[in-house]
PDB file of N, CA and C in Angstrom:
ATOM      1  N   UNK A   1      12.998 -10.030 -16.479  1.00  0.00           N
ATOM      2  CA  UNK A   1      12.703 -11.062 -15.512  1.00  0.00           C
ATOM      3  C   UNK A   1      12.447 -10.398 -14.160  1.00  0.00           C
ATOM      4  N   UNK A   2      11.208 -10.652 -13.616  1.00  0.00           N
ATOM      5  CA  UNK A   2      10.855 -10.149 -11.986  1.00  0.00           C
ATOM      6  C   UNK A   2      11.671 -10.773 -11.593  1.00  0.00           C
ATOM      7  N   UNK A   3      12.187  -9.720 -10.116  1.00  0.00           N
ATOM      8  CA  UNK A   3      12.992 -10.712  -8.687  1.00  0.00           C
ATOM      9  C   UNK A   3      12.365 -11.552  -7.801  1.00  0.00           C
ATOM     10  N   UNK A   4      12.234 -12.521  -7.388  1.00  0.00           N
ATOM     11  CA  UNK A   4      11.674 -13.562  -6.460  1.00  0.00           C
ATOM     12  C   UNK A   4      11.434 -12.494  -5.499  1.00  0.00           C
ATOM     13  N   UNK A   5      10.229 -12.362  -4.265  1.00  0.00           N
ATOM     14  CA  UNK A   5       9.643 -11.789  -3.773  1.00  0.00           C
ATOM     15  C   UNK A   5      10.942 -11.900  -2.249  1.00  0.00           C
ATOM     16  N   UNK A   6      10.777 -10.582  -1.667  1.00  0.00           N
ATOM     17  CA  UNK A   6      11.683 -11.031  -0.167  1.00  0.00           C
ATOM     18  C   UNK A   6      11.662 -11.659   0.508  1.00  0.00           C
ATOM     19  N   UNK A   7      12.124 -12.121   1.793  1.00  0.00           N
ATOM     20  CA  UNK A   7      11.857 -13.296   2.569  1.00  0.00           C
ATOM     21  C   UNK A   7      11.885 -12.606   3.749  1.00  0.00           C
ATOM     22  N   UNK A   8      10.969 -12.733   4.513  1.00  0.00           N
ATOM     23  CA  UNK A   8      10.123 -11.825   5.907  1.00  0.00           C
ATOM     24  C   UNK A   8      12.287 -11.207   6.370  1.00  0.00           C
ATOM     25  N   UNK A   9      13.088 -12.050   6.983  1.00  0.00           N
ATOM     26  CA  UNK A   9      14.653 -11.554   7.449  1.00  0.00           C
ATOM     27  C   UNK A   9      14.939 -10.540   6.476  1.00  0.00           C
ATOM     28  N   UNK A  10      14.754 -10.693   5.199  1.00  0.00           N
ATOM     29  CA  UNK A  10      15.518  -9.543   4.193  1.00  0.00           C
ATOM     30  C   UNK A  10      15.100  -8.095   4.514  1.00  0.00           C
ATOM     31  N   UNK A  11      13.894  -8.233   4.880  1.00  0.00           N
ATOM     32  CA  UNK A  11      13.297  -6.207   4.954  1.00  0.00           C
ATOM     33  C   UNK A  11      14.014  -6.128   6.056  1.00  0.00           C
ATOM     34  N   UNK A  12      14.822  -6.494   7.205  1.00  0.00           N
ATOM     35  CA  UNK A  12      15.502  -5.928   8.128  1.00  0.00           C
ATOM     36  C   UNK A  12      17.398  -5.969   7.767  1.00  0.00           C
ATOM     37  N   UNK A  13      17.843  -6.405   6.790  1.00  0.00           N
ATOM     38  CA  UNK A  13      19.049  -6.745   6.560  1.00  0.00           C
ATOM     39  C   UNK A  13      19.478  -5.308   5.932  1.00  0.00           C
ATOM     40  N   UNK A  14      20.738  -4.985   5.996  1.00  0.00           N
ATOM     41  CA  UNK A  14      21.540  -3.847   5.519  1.00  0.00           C
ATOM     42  C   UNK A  14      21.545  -3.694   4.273  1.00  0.00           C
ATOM     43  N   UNK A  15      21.342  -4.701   3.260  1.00  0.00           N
ATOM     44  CA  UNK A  15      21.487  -4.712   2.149  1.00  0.00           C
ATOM     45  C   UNK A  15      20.129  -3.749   1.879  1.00  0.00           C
ATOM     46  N   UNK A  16      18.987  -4.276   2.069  1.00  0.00           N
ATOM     47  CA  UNK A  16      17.545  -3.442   2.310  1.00  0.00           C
ATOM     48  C   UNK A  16      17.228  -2.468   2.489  1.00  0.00           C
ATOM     49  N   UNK A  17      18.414  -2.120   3.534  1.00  0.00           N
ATOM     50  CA  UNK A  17      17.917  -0.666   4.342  1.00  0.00           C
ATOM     51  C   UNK A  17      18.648   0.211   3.108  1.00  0.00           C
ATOM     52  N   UNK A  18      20.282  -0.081   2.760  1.00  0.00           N
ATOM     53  CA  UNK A  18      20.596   0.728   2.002  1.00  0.00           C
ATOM     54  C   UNK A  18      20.016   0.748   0.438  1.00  0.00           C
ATOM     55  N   UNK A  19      19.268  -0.490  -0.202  1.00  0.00           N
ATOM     56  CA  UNK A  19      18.490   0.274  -1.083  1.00  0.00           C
ATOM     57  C   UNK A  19      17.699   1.524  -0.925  1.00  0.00           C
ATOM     58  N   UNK A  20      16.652   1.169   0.120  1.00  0.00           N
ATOM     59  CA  UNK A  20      15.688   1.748   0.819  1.00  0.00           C
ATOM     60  C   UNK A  20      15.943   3.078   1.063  1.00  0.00           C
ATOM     61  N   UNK A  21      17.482   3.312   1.600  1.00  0.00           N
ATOM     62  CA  UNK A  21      17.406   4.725   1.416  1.00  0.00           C
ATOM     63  C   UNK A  21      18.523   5.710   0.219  1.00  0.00           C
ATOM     64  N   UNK A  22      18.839   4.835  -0.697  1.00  0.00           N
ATOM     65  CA  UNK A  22      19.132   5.100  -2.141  1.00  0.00           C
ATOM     66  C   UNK A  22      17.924   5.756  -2.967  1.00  0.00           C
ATOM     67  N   UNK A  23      16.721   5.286  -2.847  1.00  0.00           N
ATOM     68  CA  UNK A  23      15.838   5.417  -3.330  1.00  0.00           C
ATOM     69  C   UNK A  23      14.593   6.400  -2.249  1.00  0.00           C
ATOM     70  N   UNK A  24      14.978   6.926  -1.249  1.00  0.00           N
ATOM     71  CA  UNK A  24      14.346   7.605  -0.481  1.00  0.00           C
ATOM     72  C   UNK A  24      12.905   7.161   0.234  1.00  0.00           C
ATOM     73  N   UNK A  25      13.199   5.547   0.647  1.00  0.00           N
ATOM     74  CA  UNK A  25      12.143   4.781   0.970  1.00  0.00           C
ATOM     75  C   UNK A  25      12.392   5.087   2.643  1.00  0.00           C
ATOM     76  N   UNK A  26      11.208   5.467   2.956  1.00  0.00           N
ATOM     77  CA  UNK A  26      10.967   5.441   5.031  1.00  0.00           C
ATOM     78  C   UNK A  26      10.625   4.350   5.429  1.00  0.00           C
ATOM     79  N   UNK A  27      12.136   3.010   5.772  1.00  0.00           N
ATOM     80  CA  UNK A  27      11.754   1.905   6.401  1.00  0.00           C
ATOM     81  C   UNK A  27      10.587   2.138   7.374  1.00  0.00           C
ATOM     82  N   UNK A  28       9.680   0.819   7.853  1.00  0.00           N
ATOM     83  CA  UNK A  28       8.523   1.241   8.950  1.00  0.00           C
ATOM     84  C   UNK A  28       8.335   0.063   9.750  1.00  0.00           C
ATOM     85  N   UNK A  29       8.433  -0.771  10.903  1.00  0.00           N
ATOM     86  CA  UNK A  29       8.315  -2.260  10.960  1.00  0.00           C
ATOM     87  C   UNK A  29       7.389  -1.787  12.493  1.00  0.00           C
ATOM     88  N   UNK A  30       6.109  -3.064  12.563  1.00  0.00           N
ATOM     89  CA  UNK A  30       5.530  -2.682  13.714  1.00  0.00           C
ATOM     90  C   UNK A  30       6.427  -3.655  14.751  1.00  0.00           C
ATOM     91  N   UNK A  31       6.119  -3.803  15.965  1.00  0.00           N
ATOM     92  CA  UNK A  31       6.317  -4.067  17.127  1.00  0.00           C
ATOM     93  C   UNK A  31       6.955  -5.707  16.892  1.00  0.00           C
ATOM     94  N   UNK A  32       7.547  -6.669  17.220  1.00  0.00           N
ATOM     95  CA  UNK A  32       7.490  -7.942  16.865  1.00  0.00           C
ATOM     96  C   UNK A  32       6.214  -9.051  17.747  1.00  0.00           C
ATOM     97  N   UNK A  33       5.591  -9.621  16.981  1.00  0.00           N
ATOM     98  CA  UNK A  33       4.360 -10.337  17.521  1.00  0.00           C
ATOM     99  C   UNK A  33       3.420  -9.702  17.319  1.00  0.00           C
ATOM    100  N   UNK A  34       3.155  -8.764  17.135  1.00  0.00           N
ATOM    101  CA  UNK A  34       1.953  -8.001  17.378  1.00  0.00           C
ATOM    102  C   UNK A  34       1.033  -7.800  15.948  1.00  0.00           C
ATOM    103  N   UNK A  35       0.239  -8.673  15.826  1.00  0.00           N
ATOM    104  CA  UNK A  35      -0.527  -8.822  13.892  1.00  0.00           C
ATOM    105  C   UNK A  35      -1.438  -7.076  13.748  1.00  0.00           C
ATOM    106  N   UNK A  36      -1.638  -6.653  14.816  1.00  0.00           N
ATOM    107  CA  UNK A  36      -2.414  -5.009  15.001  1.00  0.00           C
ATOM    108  C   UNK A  36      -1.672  -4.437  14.372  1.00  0.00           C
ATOM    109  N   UNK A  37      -0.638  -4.244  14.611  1.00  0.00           N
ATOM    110  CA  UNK A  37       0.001  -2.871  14.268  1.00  0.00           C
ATOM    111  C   UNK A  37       0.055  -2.700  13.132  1.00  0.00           C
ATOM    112  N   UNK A  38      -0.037  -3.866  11.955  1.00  0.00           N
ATOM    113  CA  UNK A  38      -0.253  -3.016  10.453  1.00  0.00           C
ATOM    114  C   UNK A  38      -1.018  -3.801  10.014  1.00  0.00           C
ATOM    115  N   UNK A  39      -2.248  -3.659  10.671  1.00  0.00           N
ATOM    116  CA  UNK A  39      -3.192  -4.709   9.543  1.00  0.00           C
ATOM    117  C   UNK A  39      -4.210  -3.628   8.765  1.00  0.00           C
ATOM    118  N   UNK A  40      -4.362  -2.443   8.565  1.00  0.00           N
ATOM    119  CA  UNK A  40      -4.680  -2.524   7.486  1.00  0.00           C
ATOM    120  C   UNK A  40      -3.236  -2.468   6.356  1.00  0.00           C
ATOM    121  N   UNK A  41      -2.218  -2.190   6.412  1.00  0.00           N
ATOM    122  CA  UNK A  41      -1.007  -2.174   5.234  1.00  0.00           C
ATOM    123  C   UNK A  41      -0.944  -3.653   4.913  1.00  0.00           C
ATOM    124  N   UNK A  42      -1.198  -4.508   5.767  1.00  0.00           N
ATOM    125  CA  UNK A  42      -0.980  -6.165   5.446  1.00  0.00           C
ATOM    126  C   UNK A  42      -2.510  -6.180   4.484  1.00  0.00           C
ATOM    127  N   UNK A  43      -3.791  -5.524   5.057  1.00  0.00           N
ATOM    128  CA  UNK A  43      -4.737  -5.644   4.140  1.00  0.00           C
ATOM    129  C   UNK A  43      -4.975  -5.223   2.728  1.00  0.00           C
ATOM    130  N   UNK A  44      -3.877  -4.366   2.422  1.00  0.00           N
ATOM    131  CA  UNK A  44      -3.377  -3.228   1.305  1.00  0.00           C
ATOM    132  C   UNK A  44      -2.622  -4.639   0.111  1.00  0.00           C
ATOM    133  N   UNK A  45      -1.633  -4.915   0.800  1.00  0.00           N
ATOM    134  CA  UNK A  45      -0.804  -5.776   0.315  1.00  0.00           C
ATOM    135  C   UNK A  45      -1.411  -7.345  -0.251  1.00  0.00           C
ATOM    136  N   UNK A  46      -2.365  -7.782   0.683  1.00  0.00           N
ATOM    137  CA  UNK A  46      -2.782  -9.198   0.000  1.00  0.00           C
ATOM    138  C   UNK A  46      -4.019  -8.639  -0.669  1.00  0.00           C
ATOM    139  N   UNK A  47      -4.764  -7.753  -0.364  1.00  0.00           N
ATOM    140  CA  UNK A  47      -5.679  -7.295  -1.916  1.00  0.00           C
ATOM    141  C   UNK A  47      -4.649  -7.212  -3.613  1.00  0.00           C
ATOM    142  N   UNK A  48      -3.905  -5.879  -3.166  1.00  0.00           N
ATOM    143  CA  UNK A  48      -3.037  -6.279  -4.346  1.00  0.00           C
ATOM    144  C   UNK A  48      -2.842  -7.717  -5.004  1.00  0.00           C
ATOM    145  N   UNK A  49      -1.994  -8.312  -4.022  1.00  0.00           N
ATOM    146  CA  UNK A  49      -1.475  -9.633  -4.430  1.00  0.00           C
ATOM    147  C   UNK A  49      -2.704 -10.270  -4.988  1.00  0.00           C
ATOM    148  N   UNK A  50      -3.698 -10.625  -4.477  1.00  0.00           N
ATOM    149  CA  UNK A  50      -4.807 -11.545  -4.805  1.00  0.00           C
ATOM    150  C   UNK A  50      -5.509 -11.104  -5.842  1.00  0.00           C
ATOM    151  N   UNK A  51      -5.723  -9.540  -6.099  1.00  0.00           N
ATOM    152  CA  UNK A  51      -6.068  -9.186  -7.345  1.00  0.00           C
ATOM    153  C   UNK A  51      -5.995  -8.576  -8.702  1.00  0.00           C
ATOM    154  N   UNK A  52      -4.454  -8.627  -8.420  1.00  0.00           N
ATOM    155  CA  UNK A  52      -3.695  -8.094  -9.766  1.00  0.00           C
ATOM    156  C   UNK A  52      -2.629  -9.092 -10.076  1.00  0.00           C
ATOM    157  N   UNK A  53      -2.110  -9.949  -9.022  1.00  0.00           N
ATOM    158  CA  UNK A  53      -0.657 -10.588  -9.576  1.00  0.00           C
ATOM    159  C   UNK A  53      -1.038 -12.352  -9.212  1.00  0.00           C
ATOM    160  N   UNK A  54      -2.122 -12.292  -8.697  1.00  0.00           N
ATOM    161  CA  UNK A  54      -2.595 -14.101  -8.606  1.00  0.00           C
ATOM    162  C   UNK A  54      -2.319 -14.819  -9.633  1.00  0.00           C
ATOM    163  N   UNK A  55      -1.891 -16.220 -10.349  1.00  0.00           N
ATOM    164  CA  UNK A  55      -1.543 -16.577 -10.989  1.00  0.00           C
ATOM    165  C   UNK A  55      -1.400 -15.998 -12.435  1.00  0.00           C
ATOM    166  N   UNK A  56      -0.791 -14.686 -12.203  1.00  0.00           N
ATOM    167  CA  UNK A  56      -0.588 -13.658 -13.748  1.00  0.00           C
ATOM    168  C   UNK A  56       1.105 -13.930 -13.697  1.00  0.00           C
ATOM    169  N   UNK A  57       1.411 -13.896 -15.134  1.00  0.00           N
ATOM    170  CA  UNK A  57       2.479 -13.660 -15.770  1.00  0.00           C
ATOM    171  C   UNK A  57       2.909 -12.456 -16.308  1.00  0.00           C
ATOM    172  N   UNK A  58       3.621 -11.601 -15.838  1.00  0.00           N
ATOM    173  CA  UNK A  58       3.868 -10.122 -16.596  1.00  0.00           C
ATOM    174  C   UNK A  58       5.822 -10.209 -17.328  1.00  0.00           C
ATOM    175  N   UNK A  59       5.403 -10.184 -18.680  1.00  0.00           N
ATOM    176  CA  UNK A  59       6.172 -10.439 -19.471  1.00  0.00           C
ATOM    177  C   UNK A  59       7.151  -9.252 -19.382  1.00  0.00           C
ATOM    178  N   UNK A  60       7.370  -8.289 -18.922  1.00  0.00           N
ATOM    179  CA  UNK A  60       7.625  -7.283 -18.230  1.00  0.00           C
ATOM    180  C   UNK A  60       8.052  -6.478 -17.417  1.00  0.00           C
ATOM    181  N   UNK A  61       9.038  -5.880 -16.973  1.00  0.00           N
ATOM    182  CA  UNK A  61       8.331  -4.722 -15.171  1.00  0.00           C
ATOM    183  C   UNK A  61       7.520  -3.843 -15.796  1.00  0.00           C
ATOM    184  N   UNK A  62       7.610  -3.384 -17.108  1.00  0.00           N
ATOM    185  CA  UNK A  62       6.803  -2.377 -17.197  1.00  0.00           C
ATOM    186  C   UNK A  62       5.274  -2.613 -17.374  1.00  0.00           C
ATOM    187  N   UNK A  63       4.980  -4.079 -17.988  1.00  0.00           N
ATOM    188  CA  UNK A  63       3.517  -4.311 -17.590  1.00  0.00           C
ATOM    189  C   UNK A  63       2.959  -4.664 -16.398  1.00  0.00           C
ATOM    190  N   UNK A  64       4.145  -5.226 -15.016  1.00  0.00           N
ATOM    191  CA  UNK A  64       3.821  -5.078 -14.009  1.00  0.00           C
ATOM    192  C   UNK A  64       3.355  -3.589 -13.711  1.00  0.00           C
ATOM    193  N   UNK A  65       4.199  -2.733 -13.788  1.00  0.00           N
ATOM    194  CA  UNK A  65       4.306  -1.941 -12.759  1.00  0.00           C
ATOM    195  C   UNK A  65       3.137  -1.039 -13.776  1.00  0.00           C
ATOM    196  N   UNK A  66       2.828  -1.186 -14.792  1.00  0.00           N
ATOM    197  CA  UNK A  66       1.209  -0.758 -15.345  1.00  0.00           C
ATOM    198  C   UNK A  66       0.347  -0.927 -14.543  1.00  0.00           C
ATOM    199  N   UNK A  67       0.296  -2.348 -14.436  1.00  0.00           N
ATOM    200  CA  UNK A  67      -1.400  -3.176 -13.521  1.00  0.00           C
ATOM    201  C   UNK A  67      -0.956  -3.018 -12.196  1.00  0.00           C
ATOM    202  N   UNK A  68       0.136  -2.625 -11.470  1.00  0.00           N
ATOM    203  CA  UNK A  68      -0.148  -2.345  -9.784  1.00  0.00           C
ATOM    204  C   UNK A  68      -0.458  -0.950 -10.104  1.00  0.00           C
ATOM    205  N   UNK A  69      -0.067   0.241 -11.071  1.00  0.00           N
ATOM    206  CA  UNK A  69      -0.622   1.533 -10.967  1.00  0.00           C
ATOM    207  C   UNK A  69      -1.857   1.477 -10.949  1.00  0.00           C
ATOM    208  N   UNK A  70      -2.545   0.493 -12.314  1.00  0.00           N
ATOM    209  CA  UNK A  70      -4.041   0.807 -12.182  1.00  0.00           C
ATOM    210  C   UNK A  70      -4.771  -0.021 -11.217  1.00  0.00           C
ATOM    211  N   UNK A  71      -4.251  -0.548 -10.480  1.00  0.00           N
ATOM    212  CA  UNK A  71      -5.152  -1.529  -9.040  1.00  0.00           C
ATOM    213  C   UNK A  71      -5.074  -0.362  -8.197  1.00  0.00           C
ATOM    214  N   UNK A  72      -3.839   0.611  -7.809  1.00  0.00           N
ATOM    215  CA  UNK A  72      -3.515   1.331  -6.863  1.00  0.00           C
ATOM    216  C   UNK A  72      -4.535   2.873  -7.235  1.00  0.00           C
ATOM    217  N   UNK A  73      -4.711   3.097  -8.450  1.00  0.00           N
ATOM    218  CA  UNK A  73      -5.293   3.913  -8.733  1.00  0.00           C
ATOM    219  C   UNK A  73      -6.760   3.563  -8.103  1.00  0.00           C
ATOM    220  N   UNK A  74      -7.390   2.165  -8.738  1.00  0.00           N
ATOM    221  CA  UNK A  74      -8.814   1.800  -8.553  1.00  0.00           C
ATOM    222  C   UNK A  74      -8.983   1.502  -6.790  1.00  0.00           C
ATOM    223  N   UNK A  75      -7.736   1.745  -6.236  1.00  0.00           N
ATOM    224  CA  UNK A  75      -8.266   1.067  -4.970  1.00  0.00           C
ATOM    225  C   UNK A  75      -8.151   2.467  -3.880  1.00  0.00           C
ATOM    226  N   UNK A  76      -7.252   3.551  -4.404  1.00  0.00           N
ATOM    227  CA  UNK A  76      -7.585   5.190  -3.715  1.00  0.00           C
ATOM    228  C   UNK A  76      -8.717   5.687  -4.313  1.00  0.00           C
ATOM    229  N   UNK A  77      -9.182   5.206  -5.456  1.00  0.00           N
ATOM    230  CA  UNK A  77      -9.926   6.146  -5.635  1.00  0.00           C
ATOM    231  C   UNK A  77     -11.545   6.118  -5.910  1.00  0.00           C
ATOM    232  N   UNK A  78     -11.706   4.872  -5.878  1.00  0.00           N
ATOM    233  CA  UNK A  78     -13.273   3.987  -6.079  1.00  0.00           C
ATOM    234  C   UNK A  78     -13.118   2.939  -5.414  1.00  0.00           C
ATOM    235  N   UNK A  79     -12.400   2.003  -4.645  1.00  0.00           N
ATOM    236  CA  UNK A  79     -13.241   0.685  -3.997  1.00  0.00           C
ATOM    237  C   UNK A  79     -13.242   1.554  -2.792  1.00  0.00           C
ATOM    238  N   UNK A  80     -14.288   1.042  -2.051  1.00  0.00           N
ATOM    239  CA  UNK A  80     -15.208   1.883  -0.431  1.00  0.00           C
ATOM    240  C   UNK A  80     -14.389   0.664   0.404  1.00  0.00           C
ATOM    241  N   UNK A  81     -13.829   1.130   1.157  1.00  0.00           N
ATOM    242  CA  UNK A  81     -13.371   0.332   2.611  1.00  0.00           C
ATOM    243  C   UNK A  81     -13.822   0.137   4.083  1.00  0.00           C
ATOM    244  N   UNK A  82     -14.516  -0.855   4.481  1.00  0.00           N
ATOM    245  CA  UNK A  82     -15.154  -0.474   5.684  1.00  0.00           C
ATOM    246  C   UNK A  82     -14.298   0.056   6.907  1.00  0.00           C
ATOM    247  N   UNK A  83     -13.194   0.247   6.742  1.00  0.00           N
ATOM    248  CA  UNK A  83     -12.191   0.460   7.400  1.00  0.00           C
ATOM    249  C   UNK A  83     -12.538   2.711   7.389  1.00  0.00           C
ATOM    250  N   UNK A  84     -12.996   2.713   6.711  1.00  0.00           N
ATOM    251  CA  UNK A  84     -13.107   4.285   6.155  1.00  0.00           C
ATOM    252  C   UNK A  84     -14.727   4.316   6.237  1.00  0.00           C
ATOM    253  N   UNK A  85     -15.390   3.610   6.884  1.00  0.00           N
ATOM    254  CA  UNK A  85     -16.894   3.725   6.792  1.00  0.00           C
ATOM    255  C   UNK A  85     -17.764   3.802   5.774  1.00  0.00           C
ATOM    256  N   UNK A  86     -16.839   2.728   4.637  1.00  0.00           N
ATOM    257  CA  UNK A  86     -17.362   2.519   3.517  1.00  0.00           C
ATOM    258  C   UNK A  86     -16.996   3.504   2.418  1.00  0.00           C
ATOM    259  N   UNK A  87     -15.816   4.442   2.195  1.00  0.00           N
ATOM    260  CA  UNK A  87     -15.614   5.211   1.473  1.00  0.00           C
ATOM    261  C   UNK A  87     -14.352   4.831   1.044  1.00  0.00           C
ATOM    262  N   UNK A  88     -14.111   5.987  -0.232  1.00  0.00           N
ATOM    263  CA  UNK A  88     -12.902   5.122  -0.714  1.00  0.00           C
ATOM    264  C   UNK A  88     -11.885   5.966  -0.150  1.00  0.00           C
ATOM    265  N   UNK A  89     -10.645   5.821  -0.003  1.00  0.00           N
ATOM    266  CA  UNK A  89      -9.590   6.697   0.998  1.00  0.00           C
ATOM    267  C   UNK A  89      -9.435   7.580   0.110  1.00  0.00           C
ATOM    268  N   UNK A  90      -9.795   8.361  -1.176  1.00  0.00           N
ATOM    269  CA  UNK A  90     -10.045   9.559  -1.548  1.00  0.00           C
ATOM    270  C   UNK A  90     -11.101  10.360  -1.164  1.00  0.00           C
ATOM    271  N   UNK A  91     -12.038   9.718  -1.284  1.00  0.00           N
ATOM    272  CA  UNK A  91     -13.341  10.449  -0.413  1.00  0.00           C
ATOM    273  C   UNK A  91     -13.033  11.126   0.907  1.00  0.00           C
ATOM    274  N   UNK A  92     -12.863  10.091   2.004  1.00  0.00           N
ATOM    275  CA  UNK A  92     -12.196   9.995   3.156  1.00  0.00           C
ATOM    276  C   UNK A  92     -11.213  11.049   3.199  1.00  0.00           C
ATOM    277  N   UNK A  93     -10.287  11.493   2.631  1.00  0.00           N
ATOM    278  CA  UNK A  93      -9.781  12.433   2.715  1.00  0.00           C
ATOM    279  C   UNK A  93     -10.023  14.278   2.281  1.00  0.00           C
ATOM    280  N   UNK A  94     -10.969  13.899   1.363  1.00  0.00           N
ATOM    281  CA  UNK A  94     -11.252  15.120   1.085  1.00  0.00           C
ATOM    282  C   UNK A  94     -12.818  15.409   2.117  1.00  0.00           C
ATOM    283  N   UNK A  95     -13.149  14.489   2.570  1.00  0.00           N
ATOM    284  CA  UNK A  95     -14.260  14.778   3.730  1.00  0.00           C
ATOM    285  C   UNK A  95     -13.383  15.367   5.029  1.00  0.00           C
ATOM    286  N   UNK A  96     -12.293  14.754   5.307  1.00  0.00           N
ATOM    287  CA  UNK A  96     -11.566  14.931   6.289  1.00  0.00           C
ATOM    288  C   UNK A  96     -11.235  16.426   6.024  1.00  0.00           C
ATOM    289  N   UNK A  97     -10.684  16.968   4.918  1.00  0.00           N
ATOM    290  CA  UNK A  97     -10.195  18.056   4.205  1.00  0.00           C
ATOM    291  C   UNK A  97     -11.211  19.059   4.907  1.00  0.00           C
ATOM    292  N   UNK A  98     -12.541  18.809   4.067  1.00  0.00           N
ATOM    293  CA  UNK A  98     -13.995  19.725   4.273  1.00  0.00           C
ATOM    294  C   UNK A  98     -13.702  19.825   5.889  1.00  0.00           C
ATOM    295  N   UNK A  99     -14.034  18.854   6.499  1.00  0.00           N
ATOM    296  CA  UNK A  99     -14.686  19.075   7.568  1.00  0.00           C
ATOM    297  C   UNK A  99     -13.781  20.113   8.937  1.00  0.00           C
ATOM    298  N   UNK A 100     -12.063  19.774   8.794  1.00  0.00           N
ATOM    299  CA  UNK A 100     -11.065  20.498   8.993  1.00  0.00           C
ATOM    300  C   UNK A 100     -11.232  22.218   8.955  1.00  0.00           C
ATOM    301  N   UNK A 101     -11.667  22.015   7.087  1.00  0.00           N
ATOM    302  CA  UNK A 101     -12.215  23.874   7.016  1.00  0.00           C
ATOM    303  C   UNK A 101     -13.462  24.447   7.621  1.00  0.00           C
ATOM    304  N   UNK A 102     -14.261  23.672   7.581  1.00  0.00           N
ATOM    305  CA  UNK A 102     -15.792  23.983   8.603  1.00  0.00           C
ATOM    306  C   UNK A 102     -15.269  24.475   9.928  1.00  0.00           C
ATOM    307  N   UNK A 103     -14.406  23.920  10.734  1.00  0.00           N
ATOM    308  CA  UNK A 103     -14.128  24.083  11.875  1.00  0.00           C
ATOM    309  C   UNK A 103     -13.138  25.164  11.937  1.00  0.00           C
ATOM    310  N   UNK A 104     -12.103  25.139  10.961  1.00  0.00           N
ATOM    311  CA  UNK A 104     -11.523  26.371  11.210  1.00  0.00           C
ATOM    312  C   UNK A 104     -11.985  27.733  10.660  1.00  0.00           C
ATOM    313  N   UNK A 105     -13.532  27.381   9.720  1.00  0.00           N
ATOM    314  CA  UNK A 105     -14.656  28.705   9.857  1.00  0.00           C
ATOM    315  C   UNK A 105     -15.136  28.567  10.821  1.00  0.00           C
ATOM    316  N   UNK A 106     -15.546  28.112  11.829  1.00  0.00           N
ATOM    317  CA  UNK A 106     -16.757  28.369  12.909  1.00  0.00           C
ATOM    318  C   UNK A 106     -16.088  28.559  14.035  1.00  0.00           C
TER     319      UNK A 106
END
């Protein structure tokens, strides 16, 4: 049986933090009010949601946690983000990579 999803107060409660760092998770919270500070991670999060777990039933965690690997896989490594100038954040990084070594040849 999945756990009911958190409720915005819970990611700041003690109970949270000490999973969080049981499991070697780096709490991260932006500024309060401010919708900038993580909109692309908020954009990360309702893609997921909207296209792997939208009215799906996973009989499972382990067939969950199958279909968020392969969304997470398909979404580093083939969907293009205009956020990345249309590339996929694997590309994007290994361009970043290249272009890093160009400069520290020249």
């Amino acid at each position: 049986m999945l756990r009911r999803p958190l409720e915005p107060g819970q990611y700041t409660s003690a109970a949270f933090a000490q999973v969080s760092d049981e499991y070697g998770i780096r709490r991260s919270m932006g500024r309060v009010g401010s919708s900038y500070d993580n909109a692309l991670a908020e954009s990360l999060w309702q893609g997921l949601k909207r296209e792997t777990m939208y009215k799906k039933l996973f009989l499972t965690m382990s067939q969950a946690r199958l279909e968020i690997f392969r969304w997470l896989t398909y979404y580093n490594t083939r969907r293009r983000h205009s956020a990345l100038s249309y590339l996929s954040p694997l590309e994007c990084e290994q361009q970043h990579h290249k272009e890093a070594r160009l400069s520290l040849a020249a």
